[in-house]
N, C-alpha and C. Protein backbone atom coordinates (compact mmCIF):
# COMPACT_ATOMS: atom_id res chain seq x y z
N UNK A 1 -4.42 -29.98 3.17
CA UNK A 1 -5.66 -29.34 2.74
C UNK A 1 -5.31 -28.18 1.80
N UNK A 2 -6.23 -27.85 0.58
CA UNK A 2 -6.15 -27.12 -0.40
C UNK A 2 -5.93 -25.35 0.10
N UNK A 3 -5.26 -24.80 -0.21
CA UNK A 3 -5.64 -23.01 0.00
C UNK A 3 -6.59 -23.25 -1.20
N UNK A 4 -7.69 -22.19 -1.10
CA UNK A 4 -8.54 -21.78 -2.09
C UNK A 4 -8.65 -20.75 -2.37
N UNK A 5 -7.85 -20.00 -3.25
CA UNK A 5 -7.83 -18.55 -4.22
C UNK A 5 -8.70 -18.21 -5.27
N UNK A 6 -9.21 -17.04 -5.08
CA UNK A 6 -9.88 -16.60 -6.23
C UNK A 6 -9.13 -15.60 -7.30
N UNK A 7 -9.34 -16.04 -8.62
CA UNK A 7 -8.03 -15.40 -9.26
C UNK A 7 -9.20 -15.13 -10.57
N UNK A 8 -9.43 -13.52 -10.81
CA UNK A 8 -9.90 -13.58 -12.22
C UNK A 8 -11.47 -13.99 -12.10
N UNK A 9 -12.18 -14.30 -10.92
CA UNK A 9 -13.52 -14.27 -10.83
C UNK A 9 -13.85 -15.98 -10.35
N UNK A 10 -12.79 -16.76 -10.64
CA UNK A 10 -12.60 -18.02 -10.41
C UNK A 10 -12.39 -18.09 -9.29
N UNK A 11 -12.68 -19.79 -8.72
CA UNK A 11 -12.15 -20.00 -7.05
C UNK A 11 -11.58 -21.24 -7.81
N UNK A 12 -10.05 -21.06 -7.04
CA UNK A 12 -9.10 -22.66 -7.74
C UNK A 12 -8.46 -23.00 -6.20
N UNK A 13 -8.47 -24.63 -5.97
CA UNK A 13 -7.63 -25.40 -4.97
C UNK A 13 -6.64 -25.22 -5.05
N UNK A 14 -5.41 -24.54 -4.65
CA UNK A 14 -4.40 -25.03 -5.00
C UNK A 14 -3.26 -25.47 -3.55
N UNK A 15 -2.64 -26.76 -4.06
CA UNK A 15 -1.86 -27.49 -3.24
C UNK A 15 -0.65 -26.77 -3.55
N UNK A 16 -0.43 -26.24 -2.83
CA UNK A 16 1.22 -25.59 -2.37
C UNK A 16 1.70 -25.49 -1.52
N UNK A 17 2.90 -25.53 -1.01
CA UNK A 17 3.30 -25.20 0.64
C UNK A 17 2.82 -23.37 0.52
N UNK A 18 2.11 -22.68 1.52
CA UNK A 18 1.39 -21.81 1.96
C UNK A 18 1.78 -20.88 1.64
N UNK A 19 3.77 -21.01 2.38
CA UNK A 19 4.92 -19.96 1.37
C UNK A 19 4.92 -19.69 0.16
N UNK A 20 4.61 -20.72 -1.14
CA UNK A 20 4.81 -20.43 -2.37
C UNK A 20 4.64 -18.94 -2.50
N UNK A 21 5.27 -18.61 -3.35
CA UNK A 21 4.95 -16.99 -4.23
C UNK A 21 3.32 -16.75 -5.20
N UNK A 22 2.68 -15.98 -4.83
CA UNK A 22 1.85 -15.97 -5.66
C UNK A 22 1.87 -16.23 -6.87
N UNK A 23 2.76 -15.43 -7.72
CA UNK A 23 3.72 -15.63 -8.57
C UNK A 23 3.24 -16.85 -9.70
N UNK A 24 4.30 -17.46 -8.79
CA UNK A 24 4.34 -19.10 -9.19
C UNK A 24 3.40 -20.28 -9.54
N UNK A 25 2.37 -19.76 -8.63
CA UNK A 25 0.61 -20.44 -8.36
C UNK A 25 0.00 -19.51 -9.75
N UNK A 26 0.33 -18.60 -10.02
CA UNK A 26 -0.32 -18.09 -10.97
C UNK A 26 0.19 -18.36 -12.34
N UNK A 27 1.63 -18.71 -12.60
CA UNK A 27 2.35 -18.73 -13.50
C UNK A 27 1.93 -20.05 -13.86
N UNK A 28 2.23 -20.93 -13.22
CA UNK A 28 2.73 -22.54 -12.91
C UNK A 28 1.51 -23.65 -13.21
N UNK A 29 0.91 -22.56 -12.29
CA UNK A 29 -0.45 -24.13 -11.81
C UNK A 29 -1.82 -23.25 -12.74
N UNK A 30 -2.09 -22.01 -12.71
CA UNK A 30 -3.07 -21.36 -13.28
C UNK A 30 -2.73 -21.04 -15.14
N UNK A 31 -1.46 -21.61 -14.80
CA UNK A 31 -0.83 -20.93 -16.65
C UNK A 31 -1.23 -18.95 -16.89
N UNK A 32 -1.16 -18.67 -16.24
CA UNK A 32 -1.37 -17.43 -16.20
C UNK A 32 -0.27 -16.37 -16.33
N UNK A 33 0.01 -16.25 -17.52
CA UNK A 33 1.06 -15.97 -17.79
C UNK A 33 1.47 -14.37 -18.22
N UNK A 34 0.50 -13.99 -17.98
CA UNK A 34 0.54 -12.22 -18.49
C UNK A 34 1.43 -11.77 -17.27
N UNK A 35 1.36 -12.16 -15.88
CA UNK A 35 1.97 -11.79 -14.73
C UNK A 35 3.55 -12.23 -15.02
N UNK A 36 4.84 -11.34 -14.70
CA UNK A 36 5.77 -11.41 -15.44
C UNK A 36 6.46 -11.57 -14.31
N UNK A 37 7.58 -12.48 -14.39
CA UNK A 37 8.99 -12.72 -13.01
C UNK A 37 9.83 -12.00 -13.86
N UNK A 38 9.96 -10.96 -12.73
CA UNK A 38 11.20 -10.03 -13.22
C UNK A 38 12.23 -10.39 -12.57
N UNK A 39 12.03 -9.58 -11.05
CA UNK A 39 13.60 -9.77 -10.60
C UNK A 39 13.33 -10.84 -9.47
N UNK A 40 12.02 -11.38 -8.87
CA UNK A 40 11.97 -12.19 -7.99
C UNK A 40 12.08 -11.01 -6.32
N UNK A 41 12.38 -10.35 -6.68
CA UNK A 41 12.60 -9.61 -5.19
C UNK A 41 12.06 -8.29 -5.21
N UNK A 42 10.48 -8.24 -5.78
CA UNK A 42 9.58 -7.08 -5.21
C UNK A 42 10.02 -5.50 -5.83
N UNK A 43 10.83 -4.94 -6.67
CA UNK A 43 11.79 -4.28 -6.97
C UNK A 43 11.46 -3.82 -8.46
N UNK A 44 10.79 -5.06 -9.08
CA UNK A 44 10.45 -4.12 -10.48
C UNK A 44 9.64 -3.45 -11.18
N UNK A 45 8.44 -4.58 -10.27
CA UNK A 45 6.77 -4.65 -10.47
C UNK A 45 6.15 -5.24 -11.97
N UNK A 46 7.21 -6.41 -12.25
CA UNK A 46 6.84 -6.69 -13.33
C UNK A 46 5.83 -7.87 -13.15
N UNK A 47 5.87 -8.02 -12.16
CA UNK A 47 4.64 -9.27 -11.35
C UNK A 47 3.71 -9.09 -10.66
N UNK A 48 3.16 -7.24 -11.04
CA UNK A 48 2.14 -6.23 -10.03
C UNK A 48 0.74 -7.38 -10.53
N UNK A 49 0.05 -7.50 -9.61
CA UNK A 49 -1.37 -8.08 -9.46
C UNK A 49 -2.33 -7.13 -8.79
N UNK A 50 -3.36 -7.04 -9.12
CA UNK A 50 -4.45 -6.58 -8.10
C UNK A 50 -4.89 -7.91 -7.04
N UNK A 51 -4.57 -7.56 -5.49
CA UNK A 51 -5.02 -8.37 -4.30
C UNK A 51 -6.05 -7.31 -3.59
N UNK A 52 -7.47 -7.52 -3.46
CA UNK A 52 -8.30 -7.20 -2.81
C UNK A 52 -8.46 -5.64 -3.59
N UNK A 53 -7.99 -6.06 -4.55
CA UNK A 53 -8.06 -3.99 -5.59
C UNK A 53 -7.18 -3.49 -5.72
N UNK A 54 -6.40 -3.76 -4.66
CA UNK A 54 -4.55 -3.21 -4.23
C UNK A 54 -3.63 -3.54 -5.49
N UNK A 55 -2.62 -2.96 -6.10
CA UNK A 55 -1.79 -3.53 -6.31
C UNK A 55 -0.51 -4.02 -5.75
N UNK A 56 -0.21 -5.02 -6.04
CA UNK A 56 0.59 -5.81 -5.18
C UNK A 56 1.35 -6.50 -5.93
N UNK A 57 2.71 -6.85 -5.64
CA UNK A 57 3.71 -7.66 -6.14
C UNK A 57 3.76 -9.25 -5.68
N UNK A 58 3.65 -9.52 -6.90
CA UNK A 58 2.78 -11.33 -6.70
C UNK A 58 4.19 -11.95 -6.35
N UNK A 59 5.43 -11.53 -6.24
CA UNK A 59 6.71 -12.50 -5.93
C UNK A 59 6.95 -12.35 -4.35
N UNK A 60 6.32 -11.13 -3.71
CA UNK A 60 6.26 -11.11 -2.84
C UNK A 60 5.46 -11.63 -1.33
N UNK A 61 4.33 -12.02 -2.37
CA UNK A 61 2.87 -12.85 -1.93
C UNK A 61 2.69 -13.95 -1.81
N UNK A 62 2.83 -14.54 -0.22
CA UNK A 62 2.86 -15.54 0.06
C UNK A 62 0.98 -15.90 -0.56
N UNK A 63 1.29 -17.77 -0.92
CA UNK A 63 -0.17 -17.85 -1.60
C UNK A 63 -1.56 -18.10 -0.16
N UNK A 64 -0.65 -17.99 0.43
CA UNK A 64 -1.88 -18.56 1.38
C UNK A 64 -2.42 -16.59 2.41
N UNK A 65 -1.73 -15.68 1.67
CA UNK A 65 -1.98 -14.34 1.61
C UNK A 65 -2.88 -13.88 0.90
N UNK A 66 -3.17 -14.77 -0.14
CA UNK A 66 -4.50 -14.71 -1.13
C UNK A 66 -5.63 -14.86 -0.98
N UNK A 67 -5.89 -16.13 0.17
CA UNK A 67 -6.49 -16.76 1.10
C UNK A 67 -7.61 -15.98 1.17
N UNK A 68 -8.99 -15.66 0.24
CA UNK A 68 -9.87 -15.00 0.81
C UNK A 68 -10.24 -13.28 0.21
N UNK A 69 -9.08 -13.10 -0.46
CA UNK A 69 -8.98 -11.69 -1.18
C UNK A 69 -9.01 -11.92 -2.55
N UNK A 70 -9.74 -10.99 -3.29
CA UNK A 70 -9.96 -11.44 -4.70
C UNK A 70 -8.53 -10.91 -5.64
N UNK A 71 -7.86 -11.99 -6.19
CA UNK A 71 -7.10 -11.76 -7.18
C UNK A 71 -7.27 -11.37 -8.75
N UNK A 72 -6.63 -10.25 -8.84
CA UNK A 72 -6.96 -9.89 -10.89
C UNK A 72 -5.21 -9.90 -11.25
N UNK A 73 -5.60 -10.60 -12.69
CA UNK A 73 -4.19 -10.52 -12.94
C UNK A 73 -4.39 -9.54 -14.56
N UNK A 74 -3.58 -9.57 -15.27
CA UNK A 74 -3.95 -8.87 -16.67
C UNK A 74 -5.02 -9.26 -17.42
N UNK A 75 -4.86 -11.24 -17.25
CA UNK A 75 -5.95 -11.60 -18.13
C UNK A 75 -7.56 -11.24 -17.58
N UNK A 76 -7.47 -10.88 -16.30
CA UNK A 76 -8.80 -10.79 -15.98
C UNK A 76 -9.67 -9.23 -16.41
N UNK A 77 -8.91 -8.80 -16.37
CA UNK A 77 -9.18 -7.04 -16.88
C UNK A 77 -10.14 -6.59 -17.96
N UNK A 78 -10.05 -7.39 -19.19
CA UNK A 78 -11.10 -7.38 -20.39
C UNK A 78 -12.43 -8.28 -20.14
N UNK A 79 -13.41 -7.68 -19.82
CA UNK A 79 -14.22 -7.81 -20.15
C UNK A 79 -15.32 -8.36 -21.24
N UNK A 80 -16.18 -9.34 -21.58
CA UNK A 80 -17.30 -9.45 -22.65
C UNK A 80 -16.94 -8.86 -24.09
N UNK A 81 -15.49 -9.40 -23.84
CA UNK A 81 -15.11 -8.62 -25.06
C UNK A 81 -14.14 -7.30 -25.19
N UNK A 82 -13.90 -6.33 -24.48
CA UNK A 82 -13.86 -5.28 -24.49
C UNK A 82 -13.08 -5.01 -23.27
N UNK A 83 -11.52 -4.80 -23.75
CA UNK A 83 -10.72 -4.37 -22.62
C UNK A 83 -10.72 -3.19 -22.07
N UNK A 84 -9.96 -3.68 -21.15
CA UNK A 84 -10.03 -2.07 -19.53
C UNK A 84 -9.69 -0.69 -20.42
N UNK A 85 -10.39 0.21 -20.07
CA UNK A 85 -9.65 1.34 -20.22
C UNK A 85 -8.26 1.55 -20.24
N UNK A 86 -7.51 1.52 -19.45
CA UNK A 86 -6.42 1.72 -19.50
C UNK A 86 -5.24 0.38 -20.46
N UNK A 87 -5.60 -0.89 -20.77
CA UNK A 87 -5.12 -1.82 -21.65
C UNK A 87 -5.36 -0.66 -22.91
N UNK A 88 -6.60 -0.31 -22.93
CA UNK A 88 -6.97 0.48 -24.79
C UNK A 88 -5.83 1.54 -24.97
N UNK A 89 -5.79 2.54 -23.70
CA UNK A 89 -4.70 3.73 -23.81
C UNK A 89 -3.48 3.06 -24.03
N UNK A 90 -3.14 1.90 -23.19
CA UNK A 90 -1.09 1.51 -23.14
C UNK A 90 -1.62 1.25 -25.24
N UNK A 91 -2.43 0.30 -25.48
CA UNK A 91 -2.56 0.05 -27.18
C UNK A 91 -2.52 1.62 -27.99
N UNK A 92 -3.86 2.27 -27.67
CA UNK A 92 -3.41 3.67 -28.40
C UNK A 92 -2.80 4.72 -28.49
N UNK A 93 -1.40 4.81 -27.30
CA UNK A 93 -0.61 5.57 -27.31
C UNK A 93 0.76 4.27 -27.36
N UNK A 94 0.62 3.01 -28.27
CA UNK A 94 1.74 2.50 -28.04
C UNK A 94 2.99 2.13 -26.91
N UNK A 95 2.20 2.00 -25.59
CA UNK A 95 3.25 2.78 -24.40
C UNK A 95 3.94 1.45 -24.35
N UNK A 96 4.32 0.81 -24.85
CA UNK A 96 5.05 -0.39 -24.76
C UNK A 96 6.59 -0.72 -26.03
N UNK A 97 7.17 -1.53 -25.88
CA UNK A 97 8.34 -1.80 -27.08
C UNK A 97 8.79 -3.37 -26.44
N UNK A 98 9.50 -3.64 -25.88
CA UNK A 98 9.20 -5.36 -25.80
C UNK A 98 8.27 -5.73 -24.58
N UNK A 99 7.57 -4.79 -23.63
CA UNK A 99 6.07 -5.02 -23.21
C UNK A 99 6.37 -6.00 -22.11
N UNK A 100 7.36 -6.36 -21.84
CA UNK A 100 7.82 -6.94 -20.58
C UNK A 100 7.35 -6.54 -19.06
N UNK A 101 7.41 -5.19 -19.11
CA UNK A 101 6.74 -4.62 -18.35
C UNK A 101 5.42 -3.98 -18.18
N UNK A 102 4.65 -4.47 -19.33
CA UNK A 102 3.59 -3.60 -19.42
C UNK A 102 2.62 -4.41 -18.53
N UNK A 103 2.53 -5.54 -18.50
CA UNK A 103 1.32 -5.80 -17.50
C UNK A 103 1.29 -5.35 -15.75
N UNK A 104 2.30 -5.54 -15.60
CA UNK A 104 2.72 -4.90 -14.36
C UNK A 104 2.30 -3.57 -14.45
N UNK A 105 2.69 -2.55 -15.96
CA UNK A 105 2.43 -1.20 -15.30
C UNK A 105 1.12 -0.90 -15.39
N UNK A 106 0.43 -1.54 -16.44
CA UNK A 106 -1.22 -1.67 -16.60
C UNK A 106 -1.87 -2.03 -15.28
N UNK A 107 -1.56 -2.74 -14.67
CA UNK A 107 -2.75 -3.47 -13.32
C UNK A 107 -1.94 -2.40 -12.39
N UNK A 108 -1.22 -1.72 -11.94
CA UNK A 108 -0.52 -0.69 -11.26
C UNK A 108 -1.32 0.37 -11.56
N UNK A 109 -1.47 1.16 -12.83
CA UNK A 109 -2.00 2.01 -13.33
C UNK A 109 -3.72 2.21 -12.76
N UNK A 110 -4.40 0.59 -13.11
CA UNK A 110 -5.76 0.27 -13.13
C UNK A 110 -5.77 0.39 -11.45
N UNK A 111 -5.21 0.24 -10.36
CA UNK A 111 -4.99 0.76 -8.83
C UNK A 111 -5.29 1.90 -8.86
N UNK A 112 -4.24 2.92 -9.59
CA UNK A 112 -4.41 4.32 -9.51
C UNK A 112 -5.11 4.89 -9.70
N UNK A 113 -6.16 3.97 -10.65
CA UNK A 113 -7.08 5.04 -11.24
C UNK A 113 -8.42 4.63 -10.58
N UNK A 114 -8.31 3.51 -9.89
CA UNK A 114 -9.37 3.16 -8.46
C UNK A 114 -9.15 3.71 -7.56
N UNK A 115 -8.06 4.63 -6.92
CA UNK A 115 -8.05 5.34 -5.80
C UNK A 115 -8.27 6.88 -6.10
N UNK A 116 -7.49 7.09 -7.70
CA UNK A 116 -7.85 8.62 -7.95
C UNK A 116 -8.23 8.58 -9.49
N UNK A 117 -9.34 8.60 -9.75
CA UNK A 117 -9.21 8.81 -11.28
C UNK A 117 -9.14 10.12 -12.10
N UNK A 118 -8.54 11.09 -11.32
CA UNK A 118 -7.76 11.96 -12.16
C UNK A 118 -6.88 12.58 -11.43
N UNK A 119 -5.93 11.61 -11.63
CA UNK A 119 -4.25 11.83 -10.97
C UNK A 119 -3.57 12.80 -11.52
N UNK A 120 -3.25 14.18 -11.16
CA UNK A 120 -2.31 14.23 -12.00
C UNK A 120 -0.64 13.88 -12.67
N UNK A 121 0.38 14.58 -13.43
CA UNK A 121 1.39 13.54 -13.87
C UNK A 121 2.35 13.49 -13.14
N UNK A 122 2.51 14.52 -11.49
CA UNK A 122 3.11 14.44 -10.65
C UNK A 122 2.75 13.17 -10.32
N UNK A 123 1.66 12.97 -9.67
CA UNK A 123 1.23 11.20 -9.27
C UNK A 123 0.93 9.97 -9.52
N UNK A 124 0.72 10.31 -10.97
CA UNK A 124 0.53 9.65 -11.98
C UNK A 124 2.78 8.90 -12.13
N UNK A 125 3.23 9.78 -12.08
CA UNK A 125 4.95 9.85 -11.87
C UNK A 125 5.12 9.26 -10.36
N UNK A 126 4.89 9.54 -9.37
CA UNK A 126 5.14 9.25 -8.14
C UNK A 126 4.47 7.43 -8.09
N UNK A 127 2.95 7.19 -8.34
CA UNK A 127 2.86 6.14 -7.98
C UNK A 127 3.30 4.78 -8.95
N UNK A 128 3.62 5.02 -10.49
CA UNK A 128 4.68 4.54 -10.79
C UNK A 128 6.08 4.24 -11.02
N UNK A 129 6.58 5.03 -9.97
CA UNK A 129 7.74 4.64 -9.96
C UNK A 129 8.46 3.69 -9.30
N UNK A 130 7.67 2.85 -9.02
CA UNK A 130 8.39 1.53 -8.23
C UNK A 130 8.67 0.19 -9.47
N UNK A 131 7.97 0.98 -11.15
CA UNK A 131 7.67 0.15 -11.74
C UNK A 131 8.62 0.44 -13.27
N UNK A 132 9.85 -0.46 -13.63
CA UNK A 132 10.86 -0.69 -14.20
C UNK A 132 10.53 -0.66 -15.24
N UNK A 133 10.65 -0.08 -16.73
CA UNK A 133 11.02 0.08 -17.96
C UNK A 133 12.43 0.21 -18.55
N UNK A 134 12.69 -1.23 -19.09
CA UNK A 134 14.14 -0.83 -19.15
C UNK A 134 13.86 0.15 -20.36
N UNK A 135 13.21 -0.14 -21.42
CA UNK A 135 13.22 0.03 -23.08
C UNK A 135 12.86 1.62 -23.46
N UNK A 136 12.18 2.46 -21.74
CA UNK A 136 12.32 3.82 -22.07
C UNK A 136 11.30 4.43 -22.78
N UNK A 137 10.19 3.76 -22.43
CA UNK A 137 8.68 4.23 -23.27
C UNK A 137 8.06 5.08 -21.94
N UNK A 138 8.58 5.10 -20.86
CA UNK A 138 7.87 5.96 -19.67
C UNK A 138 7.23 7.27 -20.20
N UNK A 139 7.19 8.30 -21.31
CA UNK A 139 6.75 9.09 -21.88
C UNK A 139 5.38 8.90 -22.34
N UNK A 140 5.25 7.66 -23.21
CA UNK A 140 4.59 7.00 -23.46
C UNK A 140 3.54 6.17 -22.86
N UNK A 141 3.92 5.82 -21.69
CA UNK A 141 3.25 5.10 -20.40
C UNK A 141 2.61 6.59 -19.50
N UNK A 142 3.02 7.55 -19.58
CA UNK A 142 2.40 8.46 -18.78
C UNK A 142 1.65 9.01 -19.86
N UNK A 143 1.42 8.88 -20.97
CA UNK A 143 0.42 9.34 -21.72
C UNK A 143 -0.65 8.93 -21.69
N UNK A 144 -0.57 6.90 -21.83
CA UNK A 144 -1.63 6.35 -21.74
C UNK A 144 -2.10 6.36 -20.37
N UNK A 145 -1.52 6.50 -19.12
CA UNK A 145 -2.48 6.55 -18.13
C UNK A 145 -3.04 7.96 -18.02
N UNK A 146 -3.09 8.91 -18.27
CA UNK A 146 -3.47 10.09 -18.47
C UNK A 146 -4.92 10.26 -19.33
N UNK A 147 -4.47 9.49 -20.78
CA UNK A 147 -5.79 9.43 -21.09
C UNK A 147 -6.80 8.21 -21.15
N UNK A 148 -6.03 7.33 -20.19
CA UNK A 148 -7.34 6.16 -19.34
C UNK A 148 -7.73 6.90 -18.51
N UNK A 149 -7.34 7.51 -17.70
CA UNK A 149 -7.98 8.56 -16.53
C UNK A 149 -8.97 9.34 -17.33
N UNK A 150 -9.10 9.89 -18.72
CA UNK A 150 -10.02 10.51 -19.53
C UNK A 150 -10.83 9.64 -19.53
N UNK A 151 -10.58 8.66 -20.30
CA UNK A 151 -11.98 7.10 -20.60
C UNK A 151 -12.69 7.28 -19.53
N UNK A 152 -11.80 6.54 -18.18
CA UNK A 152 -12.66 6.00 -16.82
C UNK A 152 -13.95 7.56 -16.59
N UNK A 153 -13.20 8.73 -16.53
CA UNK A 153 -14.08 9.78 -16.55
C UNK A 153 -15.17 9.70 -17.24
N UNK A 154 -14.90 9.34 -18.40
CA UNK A 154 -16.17 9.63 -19.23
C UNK A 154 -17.13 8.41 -19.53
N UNK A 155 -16.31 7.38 -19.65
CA UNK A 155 -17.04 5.83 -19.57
C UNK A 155 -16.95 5.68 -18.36
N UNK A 156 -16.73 5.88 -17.55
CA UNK A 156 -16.58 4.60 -16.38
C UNK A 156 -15.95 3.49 -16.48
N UNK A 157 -15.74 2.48 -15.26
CA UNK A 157 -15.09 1.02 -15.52
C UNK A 157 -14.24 1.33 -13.91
């Protein structure tokens, strides 16, 4: 019998043994490919997803953990056109260079700014740091979540 995940506003069947990695169901069978396999072992956050709002590491996520909790991955984030706040900041402060990591730190970020939307760069620093840049734009990445935390303030989202 099918697990049935909702991923992105969608409800999809998917036949997997229960264990699969979220990951993989998202990569594989959904083609969903903004979600990134870094190291496979929870450690880089280059495979961060929103589960139930949370962010969460999809290599770590068994699929049948999905089971019922709404999944967002990067692609789901833009809107009618018109991406998340915080996608616009990583674009207008450039916080990226081969961007490997940026979806991970974007849907990480878009957490933070659902639990506090005006973090400051102590926590803004603290709750990304589970999340790997080899290429050294972290300057850059704490800029743009800083001033998505401005947007969400003033637009909402």
């Amino acid at each position: 019998m099918p697990i049935e995940i909702e991923v992105n506003g969608q409800r999809y069947p998917i036949n997997y043994p229960p264990e699969t990695p979220l990951l993989y169901v998202l990569r594989d069978e959904l083609r969903l490919t903004g979600t990134k396999y870094g190291c496979g072992e929870g450690q880089c956050g280059a495979c961060t997803v929103l589960l139930g709002g949370a962010p969460r590491r999809s290599c770590q996520i068994p699929v049948s953990a999905a089971a019922g909790k709404p999944v967002t991955t990067i692609e789901g984030l833009e809107k009618d056109g018109r991406l998340h706040p915080v996608q616009q900041a990583f674009l207008d402060a450039g916080a990226f260079q081969c961007a490997y990591c940026t979806s991970g730190m974007i849907m990480r970020s878009v957490g933070l700014l659902q639990s506090n939307s005006n973090p400051s760069q102590a926590e803004v620093v603290q709750f990304l740091q589970g999340n790997v840049c080899r290429c050294g734009t972290h300057p850059r990445i704490m800029e743009a979540v800083r001033h998505a935390a401005k947007m969400v303030q003033e637009h909402g989202r």
